[in-house]
Protein backbone atom coordinates (compact mmCIF):
# COMPACT_ATOMS: atom_id res chain seq x y z
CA UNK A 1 10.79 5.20 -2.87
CA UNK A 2 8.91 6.08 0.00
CA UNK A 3 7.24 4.09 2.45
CA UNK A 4 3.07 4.78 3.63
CA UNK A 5 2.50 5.35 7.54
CA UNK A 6 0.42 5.37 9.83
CA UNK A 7 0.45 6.53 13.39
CA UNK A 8 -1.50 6.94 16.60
CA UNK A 9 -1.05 8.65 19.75
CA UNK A 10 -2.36 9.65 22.88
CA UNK A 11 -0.89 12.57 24.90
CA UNK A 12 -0.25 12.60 29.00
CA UNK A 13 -3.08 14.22 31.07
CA UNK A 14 -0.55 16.75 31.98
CA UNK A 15 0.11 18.45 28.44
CA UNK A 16 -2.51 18.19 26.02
CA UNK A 17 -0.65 20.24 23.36
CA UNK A 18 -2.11 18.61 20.28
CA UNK A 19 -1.73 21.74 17.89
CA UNK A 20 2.07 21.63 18.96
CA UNK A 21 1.78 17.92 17.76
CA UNK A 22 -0.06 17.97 14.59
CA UNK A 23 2.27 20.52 13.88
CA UNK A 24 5.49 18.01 14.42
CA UNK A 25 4.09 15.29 12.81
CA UNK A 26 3.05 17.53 9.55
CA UNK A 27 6.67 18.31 8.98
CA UNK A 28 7.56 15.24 9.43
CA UNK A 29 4.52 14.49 6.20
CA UNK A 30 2.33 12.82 8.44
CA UNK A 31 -1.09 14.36 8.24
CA UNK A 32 -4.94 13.61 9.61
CA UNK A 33 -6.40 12.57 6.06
CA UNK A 34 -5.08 9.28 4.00
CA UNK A 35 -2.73 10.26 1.21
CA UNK A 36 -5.15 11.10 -1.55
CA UNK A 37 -7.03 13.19 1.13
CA UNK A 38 -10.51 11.20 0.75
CA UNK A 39 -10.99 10.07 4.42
CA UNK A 40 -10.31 12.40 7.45
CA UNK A 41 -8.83 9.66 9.68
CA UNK A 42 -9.96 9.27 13.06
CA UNK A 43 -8.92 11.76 15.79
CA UNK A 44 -5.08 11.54 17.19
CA UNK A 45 -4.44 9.32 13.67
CA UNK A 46 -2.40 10.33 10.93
CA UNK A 47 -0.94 8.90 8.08
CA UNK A 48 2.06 10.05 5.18
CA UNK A 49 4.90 8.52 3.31
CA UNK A 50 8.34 8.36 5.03
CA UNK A 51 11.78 7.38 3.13
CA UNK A 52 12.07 4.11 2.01
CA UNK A 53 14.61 2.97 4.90
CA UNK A 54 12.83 3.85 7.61
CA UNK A 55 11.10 1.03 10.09
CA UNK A 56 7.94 1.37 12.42
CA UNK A 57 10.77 1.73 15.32
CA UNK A 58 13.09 4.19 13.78
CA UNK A 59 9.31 6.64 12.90
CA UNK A 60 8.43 5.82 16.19
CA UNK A 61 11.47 7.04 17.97
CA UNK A 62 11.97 10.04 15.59
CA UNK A 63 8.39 11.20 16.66
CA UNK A 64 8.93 10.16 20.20
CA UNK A 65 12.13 12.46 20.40
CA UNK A 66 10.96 15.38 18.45
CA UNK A 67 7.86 15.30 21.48
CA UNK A 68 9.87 15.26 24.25
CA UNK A 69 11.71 18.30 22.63
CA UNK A 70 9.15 20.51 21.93
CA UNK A 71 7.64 19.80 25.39
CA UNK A 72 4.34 17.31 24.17
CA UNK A 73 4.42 14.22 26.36
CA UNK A 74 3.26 11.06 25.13
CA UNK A 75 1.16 8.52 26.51
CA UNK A 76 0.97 6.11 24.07
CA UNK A 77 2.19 5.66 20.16
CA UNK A 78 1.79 3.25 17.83
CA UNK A 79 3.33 2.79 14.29
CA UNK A 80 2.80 0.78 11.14
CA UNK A 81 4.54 0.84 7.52
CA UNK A 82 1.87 -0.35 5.71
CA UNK A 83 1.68 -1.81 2.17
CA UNK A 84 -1.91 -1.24 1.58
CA UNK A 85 -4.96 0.07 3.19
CA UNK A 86 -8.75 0.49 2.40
CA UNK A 87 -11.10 3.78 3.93
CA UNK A 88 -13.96 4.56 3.70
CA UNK A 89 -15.74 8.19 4.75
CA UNK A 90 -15.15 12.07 3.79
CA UNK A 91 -12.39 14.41 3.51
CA UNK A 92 -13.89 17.10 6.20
């Protein structure tokens, strides 16, 4: 079963590659609207389903090291499996 997600970030002043890290985090299933694709989350916020075994520091550290390999340099991160959540807004 998989697990909901969220995450958000904040690049260096140095590299402010965030195409290069939407694209990361969408293959990883993470993406900038809420699952059912209602709400457009807020900017540098995404949110997806992850296997059932992973942990807010495992997600973290996967996204942390896929970063540093492509080059995109984070500033800040923060992760949450959540178990329920409640938007409101549009899909734009």
């Amino acid at each position: 079963m998989a697990r909901l997600v969220f995450v958000t970030f904040d690049l260096t002043m140095e590299n402010q590659d965030y195409k290069t890290a939407y694209q990361l985090l969408g293959k990883m299933g993470l993406y900038v609207k809420e699952p059912e694709g209602k709400i457009a989350l807020p900017n540098t916020s995404v949110m997806g389903r992850v296997p059932d075994g992973w942990s807010a520091d495992f997600l973290r550290q996967r996204i942390t090291d896929q970063f540093r390999a492509a080059g995109v340099n984070l500033s800040q991160i923060f992760c949450a499996v959540v178990s329920d959540y409640a938007g409101m807004g549009k899909a734009e």
